[in-house]
PDB file of N, CA and C in Angstrom:
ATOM      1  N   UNK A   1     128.115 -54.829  55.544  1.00  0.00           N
ATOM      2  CA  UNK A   1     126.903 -55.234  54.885  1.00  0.00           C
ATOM      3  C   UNK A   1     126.505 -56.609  55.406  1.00  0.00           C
ATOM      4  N   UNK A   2     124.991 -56.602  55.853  1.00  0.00           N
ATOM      5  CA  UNK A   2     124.600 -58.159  56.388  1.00  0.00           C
ATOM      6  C   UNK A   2     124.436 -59.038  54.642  1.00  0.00           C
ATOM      7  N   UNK A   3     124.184 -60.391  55.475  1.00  0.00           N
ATOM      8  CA  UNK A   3     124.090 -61.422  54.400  1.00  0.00           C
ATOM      9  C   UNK A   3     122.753 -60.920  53.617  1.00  0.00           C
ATOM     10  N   UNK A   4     122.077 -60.351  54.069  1.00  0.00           N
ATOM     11  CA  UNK A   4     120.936 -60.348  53.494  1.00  0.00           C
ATOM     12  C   UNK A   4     120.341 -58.871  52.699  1.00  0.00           C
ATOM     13  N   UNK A   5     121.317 -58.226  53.102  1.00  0.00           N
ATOM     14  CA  UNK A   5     121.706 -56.874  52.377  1.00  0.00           C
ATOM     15  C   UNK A   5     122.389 -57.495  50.444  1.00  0.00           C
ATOM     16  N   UNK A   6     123.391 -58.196  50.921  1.00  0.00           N
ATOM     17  CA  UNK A   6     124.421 -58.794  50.062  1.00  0.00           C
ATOM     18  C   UNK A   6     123.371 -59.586  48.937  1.00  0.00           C
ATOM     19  N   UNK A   7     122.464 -60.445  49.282  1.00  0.00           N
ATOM     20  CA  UNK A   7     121.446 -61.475  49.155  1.00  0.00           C
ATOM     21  C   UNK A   7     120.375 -60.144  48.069  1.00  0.00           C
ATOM     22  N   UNK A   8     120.179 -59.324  48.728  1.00  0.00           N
ATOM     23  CA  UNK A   8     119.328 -58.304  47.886  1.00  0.00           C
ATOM     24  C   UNK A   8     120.430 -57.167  46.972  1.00  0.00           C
ATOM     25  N   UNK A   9     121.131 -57.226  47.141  1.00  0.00           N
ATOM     26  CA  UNK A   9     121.977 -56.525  45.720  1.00  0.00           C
ATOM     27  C   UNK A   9     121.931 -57.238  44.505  1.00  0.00           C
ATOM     28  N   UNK A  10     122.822 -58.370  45.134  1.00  0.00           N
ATOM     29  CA  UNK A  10     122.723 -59.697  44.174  1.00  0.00           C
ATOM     30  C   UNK A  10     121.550 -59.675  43.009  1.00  0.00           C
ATOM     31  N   UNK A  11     120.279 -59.837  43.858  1.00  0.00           N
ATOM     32  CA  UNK A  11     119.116 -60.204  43.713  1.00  0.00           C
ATOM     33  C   UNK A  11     118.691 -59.363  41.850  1.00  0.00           C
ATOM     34  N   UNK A  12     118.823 -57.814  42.639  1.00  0.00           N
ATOM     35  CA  UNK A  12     118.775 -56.310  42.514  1.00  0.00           C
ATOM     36  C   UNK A  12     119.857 -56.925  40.728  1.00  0.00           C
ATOM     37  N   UNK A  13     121.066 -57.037  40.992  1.00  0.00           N
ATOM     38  CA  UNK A  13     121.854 -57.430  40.061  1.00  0.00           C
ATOM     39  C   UNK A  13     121.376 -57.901  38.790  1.00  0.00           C
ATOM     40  N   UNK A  14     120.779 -58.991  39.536  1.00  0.00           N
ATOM     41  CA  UNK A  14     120.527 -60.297  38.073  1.00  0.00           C
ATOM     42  C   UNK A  14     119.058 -59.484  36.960  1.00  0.00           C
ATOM     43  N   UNK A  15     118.267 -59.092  38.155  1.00  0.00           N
ATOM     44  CA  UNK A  15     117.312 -58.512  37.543  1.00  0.00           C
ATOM     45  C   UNK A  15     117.558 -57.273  36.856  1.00  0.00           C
ATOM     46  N   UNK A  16     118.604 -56.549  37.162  1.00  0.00           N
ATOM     47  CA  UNK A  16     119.133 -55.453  36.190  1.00  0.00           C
ATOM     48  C   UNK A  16     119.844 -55.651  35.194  1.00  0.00           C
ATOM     49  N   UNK A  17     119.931 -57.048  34.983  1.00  0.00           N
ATOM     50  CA  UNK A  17     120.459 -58.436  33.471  1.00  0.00           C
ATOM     51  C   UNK A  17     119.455 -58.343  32.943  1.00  0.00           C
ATOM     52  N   UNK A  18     118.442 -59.127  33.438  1.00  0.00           N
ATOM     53  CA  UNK A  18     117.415 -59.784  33.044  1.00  0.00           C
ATOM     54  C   UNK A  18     116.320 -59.194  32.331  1.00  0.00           C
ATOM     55  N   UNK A  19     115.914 -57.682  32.879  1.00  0.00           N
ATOM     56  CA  UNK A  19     115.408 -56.902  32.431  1.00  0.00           C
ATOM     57  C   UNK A  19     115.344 -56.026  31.043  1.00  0.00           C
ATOM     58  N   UNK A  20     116.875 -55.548  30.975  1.00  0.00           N
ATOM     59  CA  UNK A  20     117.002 -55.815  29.542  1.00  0.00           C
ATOM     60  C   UNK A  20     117.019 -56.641  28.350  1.00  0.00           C
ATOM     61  N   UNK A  21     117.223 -57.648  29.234  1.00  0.00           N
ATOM     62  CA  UNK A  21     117.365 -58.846  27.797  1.00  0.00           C
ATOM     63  C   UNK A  21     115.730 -59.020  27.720  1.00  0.00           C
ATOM     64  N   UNK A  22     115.461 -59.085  28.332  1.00  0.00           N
ATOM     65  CA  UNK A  22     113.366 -59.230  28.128  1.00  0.00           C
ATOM     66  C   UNK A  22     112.936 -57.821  27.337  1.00  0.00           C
ATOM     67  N   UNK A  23     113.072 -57.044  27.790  1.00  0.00           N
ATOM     68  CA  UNK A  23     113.035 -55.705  26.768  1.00  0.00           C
ATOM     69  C   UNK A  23     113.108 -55.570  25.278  1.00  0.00           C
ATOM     70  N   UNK A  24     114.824 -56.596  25.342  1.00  0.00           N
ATOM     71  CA  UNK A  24     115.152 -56.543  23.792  1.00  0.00           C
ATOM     72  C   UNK A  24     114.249 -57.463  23.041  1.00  0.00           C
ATOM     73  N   UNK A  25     113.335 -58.484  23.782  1.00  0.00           N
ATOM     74  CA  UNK A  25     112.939 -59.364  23.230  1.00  0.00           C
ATOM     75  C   UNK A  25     111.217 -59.237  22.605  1.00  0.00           C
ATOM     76  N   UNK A  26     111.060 -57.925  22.719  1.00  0.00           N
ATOM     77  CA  UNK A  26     109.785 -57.610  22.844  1.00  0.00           C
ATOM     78  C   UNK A  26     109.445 -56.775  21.471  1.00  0.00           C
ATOM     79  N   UNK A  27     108.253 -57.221  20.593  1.00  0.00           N
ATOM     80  CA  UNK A  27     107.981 -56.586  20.042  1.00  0.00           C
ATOM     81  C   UNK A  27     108.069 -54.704  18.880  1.00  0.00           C
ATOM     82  N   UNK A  28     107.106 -54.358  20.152  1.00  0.00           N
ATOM     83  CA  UNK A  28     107.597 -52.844  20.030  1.00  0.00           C
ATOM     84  C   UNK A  28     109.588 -52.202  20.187  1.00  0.00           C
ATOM     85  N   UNK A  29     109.578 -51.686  19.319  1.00  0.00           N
ATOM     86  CA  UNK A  29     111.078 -50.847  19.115  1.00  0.00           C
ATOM     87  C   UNK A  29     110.902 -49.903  20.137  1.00  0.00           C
ATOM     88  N   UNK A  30     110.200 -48.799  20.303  1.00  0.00           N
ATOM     89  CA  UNK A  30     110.065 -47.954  21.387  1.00  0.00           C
ATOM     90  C   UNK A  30     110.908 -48.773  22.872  1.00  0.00           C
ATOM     91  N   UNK A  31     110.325 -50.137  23.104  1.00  0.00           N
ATOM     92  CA  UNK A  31     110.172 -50.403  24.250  1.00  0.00           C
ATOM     93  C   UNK A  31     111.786 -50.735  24.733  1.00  0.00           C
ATOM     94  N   UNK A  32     112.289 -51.167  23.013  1.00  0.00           N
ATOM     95  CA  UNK A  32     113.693 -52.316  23.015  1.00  0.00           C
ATOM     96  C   UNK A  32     114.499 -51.080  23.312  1.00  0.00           C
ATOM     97  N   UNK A  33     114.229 -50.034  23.105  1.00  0.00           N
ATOM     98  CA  UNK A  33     115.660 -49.096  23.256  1.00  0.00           C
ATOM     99  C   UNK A  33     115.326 -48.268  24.489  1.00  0.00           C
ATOM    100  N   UNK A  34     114.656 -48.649  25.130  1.00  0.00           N
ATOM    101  CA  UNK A  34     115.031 -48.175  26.498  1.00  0.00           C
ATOM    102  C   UNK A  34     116.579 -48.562  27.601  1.00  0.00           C
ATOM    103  N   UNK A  35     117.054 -47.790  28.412  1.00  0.00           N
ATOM    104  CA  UNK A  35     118.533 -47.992  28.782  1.00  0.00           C
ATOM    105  C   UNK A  35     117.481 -47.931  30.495  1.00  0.00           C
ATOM    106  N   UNK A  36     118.134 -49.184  31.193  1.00  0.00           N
ATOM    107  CA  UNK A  36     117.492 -49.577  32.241  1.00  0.00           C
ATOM    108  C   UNK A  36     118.856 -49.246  33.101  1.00  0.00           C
ATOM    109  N   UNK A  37     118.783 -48.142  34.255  1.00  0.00           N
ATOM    110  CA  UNK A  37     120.066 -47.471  35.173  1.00  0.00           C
ATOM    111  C   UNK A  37     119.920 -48.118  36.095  1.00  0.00           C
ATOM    112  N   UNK A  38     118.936 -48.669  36.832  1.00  0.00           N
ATOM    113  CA  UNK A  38     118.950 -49.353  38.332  1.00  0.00           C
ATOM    114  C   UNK A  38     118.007 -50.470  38.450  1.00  0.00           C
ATOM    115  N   UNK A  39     117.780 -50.857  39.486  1.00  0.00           N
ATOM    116  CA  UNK A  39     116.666 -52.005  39.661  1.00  0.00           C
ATOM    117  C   UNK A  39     117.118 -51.883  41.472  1.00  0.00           C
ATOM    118  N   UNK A  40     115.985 -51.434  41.720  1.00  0.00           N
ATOM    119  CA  UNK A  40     115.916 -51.289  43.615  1.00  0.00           C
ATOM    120  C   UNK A  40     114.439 -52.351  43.405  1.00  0.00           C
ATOM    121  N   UNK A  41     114.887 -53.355  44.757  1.00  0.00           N
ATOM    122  CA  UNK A  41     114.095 -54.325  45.174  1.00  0.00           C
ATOM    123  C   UNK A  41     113.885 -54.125  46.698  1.00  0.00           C
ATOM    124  N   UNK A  42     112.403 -54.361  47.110  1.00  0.00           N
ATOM    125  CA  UNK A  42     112.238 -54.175  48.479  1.00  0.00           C
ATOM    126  C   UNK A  42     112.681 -55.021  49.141  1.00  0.00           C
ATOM    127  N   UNK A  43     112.716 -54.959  50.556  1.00  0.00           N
ATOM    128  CA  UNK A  43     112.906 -55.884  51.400  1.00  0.00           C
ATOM    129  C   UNK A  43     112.704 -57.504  51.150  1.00  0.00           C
ATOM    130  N   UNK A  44     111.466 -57.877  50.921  1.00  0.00           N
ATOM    131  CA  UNK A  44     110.898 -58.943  50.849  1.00  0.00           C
ATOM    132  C   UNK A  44     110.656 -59.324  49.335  1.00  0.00           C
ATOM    133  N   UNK A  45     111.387 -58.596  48.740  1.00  0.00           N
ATOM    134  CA  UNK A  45     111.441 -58.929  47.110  1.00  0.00           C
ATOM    135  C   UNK A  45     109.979 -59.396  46.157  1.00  0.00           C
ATOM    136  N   UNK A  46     109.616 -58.856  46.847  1.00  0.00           N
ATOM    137  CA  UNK A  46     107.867 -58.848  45.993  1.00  0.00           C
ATOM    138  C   UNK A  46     107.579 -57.721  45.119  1.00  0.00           C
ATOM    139  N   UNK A  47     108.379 -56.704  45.055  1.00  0.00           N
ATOM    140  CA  UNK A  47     108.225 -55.370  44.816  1.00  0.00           C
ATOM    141  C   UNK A  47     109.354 -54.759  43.809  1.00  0.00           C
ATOM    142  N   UNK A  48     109.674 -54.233  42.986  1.00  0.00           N
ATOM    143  CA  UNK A  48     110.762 -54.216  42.263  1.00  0.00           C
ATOM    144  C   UNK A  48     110.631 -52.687  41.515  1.00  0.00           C
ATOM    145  N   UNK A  49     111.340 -51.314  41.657  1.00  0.00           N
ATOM    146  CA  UNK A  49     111.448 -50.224  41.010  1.00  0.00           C
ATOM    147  C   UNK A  49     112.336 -50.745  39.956  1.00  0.00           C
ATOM    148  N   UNK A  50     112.350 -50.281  38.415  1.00  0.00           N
ATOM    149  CA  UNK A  50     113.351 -50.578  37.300  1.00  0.00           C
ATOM    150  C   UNK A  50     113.186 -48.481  36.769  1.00  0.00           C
ATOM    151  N   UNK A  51     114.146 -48.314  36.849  1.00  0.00           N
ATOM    152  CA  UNK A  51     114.100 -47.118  36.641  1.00  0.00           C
ATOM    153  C   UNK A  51     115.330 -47.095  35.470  1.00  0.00           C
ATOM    154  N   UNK A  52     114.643 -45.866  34.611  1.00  0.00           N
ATOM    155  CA  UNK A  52     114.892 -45.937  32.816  1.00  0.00           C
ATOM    156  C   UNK A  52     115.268 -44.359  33.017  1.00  0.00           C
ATOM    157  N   UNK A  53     116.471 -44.649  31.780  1.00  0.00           N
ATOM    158  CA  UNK A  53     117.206 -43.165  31.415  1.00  0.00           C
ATOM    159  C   UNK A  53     116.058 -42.176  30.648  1.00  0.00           C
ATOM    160  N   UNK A  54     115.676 -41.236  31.093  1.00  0.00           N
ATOM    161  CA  UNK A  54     114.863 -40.356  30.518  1.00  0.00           C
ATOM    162  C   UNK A  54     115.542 -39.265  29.236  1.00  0.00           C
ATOM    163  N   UNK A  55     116.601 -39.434  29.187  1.00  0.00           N
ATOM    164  CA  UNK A  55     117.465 -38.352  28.496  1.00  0.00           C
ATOM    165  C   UNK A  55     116.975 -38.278  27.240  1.00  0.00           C
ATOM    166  N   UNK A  56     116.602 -38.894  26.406  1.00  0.00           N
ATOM    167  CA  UNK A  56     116.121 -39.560  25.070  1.00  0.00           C
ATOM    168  C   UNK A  56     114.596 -38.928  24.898  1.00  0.00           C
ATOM    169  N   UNK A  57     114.174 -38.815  25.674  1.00  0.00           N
ATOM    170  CA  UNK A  57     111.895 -38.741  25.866  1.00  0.00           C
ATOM    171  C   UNK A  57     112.128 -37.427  26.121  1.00  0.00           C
ATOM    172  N   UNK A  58     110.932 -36.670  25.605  1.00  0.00           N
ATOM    173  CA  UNK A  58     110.219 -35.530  25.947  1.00  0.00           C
ATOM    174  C   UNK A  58     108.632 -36.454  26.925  1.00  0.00           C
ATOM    175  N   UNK A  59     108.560 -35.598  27.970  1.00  0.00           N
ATOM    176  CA  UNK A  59     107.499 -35.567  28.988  1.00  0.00           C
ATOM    177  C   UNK A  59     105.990 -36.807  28.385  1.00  0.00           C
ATOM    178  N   UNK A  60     106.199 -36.852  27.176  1.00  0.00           N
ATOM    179  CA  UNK A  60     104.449 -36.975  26.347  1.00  0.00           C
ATOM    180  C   UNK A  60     105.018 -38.432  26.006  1.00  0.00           C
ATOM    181  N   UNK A  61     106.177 -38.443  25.212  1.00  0.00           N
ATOM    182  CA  UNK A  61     106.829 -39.728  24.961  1.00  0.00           C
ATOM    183  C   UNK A  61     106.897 -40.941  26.527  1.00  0.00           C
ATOM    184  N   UNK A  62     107.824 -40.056  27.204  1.00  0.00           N
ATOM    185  CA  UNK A  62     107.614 -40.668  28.443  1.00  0.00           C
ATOM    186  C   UNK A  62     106.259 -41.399  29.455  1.00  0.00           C
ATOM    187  N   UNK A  63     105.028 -40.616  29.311  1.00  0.00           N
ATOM    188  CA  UNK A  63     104.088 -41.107  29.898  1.00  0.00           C
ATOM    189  C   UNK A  63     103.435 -42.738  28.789  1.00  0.00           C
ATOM    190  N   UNK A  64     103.804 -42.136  27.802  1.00  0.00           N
ATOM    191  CA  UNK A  64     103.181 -43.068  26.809  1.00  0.00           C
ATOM    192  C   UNK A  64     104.362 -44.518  26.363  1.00  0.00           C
ATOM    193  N   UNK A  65     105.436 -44.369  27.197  1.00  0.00           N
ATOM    194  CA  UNK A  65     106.249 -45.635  27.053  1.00  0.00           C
ATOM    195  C   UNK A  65     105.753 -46.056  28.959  1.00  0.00           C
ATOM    196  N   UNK A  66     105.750 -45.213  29.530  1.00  0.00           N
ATOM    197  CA  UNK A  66     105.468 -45.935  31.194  1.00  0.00           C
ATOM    198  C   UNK A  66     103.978 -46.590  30.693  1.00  0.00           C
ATOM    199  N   UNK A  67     103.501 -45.772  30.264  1.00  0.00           N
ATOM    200  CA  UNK A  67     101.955 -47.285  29.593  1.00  0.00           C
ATOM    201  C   UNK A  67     102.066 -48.490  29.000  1.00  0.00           C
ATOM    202  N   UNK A  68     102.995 -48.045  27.704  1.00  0.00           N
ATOM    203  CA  UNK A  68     103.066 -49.639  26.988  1.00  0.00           C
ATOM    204  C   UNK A  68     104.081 -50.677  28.137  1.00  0.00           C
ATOM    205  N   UNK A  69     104.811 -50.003  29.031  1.00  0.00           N
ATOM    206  CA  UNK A  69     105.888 -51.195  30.157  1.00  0.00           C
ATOM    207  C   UNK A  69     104.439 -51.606  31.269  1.00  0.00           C
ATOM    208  N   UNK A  70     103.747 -50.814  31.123  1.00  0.00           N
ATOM    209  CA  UNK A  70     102.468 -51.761  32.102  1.00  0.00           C
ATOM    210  C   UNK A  70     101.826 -52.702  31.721  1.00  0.00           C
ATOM    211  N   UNK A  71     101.625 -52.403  30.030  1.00  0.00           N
ATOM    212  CA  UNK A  71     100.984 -53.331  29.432  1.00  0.00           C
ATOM    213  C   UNK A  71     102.087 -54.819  29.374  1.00  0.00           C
ATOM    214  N   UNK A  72     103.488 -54.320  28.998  1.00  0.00           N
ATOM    215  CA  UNK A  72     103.977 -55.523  28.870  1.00  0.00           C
ATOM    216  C   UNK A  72     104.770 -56.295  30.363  1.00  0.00           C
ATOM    217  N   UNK A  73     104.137 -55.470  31.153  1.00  0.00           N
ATOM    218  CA  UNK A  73     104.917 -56.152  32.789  1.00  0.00           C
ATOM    219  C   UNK A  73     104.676 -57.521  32.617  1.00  0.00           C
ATOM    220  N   UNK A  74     103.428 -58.220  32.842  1.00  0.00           N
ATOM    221  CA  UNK A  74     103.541 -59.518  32.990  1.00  0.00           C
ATOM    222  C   UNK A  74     104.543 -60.351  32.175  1.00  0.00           C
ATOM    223  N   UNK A  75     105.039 -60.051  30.433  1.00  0.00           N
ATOM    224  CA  UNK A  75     105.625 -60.801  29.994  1.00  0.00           C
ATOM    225  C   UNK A  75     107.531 -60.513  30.404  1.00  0.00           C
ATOM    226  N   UNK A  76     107.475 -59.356  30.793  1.00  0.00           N
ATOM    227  CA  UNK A  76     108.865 -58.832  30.901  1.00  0.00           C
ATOM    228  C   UNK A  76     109.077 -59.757  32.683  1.00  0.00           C
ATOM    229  N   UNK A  77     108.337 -60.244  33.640  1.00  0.00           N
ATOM    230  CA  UNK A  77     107.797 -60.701  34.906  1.00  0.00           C
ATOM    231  C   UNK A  77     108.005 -62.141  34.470  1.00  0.00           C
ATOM    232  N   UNK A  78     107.604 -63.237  33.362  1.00  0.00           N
ATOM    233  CA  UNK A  78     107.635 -64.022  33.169  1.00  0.00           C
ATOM    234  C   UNK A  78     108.818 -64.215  32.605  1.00  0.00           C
ATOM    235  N   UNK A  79     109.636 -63.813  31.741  1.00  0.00           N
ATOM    236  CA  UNK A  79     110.914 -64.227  31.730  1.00  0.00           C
ATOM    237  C   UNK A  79     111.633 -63.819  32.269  1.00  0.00           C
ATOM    238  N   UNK A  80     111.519 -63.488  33.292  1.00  0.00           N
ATOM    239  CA  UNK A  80     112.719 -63.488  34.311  1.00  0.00           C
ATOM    240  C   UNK A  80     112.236 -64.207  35.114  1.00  0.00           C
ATOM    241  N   UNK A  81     111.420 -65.027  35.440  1.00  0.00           N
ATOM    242  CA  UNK A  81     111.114 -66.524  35.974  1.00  0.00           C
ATOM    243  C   UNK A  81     111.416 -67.363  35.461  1.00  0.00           C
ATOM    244  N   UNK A  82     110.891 -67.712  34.100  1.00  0.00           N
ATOM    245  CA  UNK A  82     111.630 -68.799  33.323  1.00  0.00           C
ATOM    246  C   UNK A  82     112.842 -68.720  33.392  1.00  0.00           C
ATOM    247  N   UNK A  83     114.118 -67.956  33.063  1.00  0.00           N
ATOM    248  CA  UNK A  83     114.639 -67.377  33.021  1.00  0.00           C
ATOM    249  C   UNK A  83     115.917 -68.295  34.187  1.00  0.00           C
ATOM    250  N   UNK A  84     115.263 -67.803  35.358  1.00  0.00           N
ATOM    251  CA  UNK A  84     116.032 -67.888  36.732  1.00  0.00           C
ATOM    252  C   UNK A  84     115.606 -69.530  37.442  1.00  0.00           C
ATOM    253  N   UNK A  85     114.311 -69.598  37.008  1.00  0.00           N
ATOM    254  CA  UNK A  85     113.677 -70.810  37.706  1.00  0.00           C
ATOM    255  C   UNK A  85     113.047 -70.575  38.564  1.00  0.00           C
ATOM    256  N   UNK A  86     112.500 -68.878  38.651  1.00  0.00           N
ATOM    257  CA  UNK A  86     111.766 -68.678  40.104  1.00  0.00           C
ATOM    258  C   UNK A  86     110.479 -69.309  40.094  1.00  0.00           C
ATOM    259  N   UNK A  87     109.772 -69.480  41.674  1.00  0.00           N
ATOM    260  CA  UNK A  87     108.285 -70.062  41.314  1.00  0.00           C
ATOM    261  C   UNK A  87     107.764 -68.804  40.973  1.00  0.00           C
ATOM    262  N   UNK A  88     108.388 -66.900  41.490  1.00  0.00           N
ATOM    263  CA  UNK A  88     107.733 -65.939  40.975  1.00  0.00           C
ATOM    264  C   UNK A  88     108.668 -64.979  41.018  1.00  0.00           C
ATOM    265  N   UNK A  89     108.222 -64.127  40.503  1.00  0.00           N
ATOM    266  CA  UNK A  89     108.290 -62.607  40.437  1.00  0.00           C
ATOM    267  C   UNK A  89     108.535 -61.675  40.572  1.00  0.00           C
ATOM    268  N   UNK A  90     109.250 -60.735  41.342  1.00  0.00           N
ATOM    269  CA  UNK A  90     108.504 -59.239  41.809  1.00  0.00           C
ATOM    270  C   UNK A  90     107.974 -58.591  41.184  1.00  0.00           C
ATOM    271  N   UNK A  91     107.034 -57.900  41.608  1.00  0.00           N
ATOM    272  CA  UNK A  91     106.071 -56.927  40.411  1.00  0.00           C
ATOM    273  C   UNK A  91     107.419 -55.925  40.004  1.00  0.00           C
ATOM    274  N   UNK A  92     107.251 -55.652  39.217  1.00  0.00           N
ATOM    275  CA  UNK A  92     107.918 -54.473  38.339  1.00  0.00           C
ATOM    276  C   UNK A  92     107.140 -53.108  38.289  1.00  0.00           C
ATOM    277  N   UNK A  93     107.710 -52.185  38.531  1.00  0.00           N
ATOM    278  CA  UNK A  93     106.868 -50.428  38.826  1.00  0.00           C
ATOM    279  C   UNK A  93     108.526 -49.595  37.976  1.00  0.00           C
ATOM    280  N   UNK A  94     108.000 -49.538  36.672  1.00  0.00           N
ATOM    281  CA  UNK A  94     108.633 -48.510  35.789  1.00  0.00           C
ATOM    282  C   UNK A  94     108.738 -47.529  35.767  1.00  0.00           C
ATOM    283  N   UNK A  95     109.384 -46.695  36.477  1.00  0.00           N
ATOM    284  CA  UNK A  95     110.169 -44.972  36.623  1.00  0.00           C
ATOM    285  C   UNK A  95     110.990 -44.305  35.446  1.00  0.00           C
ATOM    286  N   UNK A  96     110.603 -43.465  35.352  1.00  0.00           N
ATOM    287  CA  UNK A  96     111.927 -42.680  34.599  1.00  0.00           C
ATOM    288  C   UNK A  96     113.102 -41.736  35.752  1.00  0.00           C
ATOM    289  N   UNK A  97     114.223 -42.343  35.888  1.00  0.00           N
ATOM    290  CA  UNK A  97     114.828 -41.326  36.906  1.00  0.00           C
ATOM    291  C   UNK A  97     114.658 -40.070  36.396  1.00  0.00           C
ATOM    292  N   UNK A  98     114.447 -38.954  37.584  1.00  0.00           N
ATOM    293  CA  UNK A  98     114.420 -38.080  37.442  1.00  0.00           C
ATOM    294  C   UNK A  98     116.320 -37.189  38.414  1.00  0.00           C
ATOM    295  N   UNK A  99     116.933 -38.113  38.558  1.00  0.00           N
ATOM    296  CA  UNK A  99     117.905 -37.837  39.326  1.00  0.00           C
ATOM    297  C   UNK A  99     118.941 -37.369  38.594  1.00  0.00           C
ATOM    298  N   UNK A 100     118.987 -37.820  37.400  1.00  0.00           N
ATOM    299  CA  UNK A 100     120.043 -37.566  36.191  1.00  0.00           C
ATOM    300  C   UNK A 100     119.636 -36.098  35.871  1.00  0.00           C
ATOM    301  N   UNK A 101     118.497 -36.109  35.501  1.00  0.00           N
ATOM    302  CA  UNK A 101     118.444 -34.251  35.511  1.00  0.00           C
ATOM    303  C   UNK A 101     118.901 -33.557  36.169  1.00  0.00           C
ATOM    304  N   UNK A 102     118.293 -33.964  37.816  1.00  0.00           N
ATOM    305  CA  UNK A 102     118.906 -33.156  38.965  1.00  0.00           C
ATOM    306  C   UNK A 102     120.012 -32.868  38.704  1.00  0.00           C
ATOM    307  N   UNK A 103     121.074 -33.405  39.077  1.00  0.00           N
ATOM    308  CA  UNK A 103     122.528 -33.615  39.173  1.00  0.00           C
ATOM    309  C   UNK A 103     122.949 -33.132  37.879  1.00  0.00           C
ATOM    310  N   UNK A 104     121.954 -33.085  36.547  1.00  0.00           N
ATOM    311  CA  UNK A 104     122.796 -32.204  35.527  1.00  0.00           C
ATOM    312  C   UNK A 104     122.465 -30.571  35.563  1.00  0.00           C
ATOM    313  N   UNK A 105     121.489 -30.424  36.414  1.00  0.00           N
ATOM    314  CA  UNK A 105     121.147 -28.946  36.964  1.00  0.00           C
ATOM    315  C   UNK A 105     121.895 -28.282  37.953  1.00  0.00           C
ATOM    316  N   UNK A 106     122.428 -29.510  39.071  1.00  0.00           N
ATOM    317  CA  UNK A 106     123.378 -28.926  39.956  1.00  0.00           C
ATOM    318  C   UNK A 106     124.778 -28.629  39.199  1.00  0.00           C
ATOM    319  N   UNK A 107     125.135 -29.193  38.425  1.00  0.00           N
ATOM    320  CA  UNK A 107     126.468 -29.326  37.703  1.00  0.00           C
ATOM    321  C   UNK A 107     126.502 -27.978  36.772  1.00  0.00           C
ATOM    322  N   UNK A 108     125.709 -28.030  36.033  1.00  0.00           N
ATOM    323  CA  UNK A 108     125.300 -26.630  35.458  1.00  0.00           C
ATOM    324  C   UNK A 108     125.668 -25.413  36.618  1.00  0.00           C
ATOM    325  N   UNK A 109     125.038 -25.704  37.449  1.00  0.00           N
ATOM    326  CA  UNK A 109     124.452 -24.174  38.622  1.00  0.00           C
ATOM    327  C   UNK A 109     125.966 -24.403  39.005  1.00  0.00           C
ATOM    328  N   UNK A 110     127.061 -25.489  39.127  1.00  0.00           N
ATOM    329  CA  UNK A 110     128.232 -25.243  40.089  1.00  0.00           C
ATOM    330  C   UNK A 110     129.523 -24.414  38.893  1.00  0.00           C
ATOM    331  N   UNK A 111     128.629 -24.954  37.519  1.00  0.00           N
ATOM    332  CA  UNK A 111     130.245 -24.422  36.510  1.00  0.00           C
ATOM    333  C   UNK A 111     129.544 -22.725  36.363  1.00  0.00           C
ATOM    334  N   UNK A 112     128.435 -22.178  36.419  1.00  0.00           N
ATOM    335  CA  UNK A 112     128.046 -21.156  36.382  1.00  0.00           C
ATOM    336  C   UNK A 112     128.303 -20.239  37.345  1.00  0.00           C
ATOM    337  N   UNK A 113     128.705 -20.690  38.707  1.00  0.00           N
ATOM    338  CA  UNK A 113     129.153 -20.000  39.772  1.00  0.00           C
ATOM    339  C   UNK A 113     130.585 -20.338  39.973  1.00  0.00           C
ATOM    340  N   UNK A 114     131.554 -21.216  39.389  1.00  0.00           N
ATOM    341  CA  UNK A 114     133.037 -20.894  38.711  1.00  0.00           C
ATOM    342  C   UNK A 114     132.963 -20.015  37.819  1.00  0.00           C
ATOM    343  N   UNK A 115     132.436 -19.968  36.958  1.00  0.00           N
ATOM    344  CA  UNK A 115     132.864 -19.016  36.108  1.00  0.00           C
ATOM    345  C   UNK A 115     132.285 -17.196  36.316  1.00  0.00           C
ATOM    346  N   UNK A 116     131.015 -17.264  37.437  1.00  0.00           N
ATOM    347  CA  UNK A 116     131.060 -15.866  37.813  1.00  0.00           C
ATOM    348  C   UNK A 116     131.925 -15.587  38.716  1.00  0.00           C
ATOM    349  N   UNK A 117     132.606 -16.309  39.332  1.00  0.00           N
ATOM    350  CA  UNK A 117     133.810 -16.240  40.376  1.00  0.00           C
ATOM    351  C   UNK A 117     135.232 -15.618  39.308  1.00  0.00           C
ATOM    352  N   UNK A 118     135.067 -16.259  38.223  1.00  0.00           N
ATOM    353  CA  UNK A 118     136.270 -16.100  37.576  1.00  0.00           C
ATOM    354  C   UNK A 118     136.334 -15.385  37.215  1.00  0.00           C
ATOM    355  N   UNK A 119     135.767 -14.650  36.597  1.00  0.00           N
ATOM    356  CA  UNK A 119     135.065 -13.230  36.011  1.00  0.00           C
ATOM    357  C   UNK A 119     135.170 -11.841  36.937  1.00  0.00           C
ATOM    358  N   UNK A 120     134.803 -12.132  38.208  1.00  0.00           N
ATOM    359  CA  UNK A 120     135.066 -11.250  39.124  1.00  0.00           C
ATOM    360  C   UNK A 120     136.222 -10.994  39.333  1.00  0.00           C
ATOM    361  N   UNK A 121     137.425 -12.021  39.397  1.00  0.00           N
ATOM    362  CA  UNK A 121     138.357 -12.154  39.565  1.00  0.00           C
ATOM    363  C   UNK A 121     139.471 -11.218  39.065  1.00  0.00           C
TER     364      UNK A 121
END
């Protein structure tokens, strides 16, 4: 791993701190019990994915919490400046992984084809 790989994990790290504690600090309850799984930062750290456990939301819930995290980006953006001491930012772009499903669909599909194996058996 280069220094600057290392430099953006790090980075990636603090803001996957930081993010929640700004969350908890916010108003709306909806918003405070969100469970934040990653934080991928681009290259040039201007740019920031925070991607949220979907397990909890039905589809309708979900679109309507990715609204109220737009509304509250700037303040969830500002304390993690104050925060750190940055002069800024990265924008924040709120996801719900959709990867946790995946992988609980493959897991499903692999114990379902053990057990028609076993069966045959």
């Amino acid at each position: 791993m280069t220094p600057a790989e290392i430099k953006l994990k790090r980075f990636d790290s603090i803001l996957g701190e930081l993010i929640p504690e700004a969350l908890s600090q916010l108003s709306d309850a909806r918003l405070r019990e969100l469970d934040v799984i990653e934080v991928r930062c681009a290259k040039g750290r201007d740019d920031a994915k925070v991607y949220l456990d979907p397990s909890m939301y039905s589809e309708k819930e979900q679109v309507e919490l990715l609204r109220q995290l737009k509304k509250a980006r700037p303040i969830i953006e500002t304390h993690c400046m104050k925060d750190q001491g940055w002069f800024r930012s990265p924008t924040l772009k709120f996801e719900f992984d959709a990867l946790l499903e995946q992988s609980q669909k493959i897991e499903d599909l692999f114990k379902q084809i053990a057990k028609e194996k076993k069966d045959e058996s």
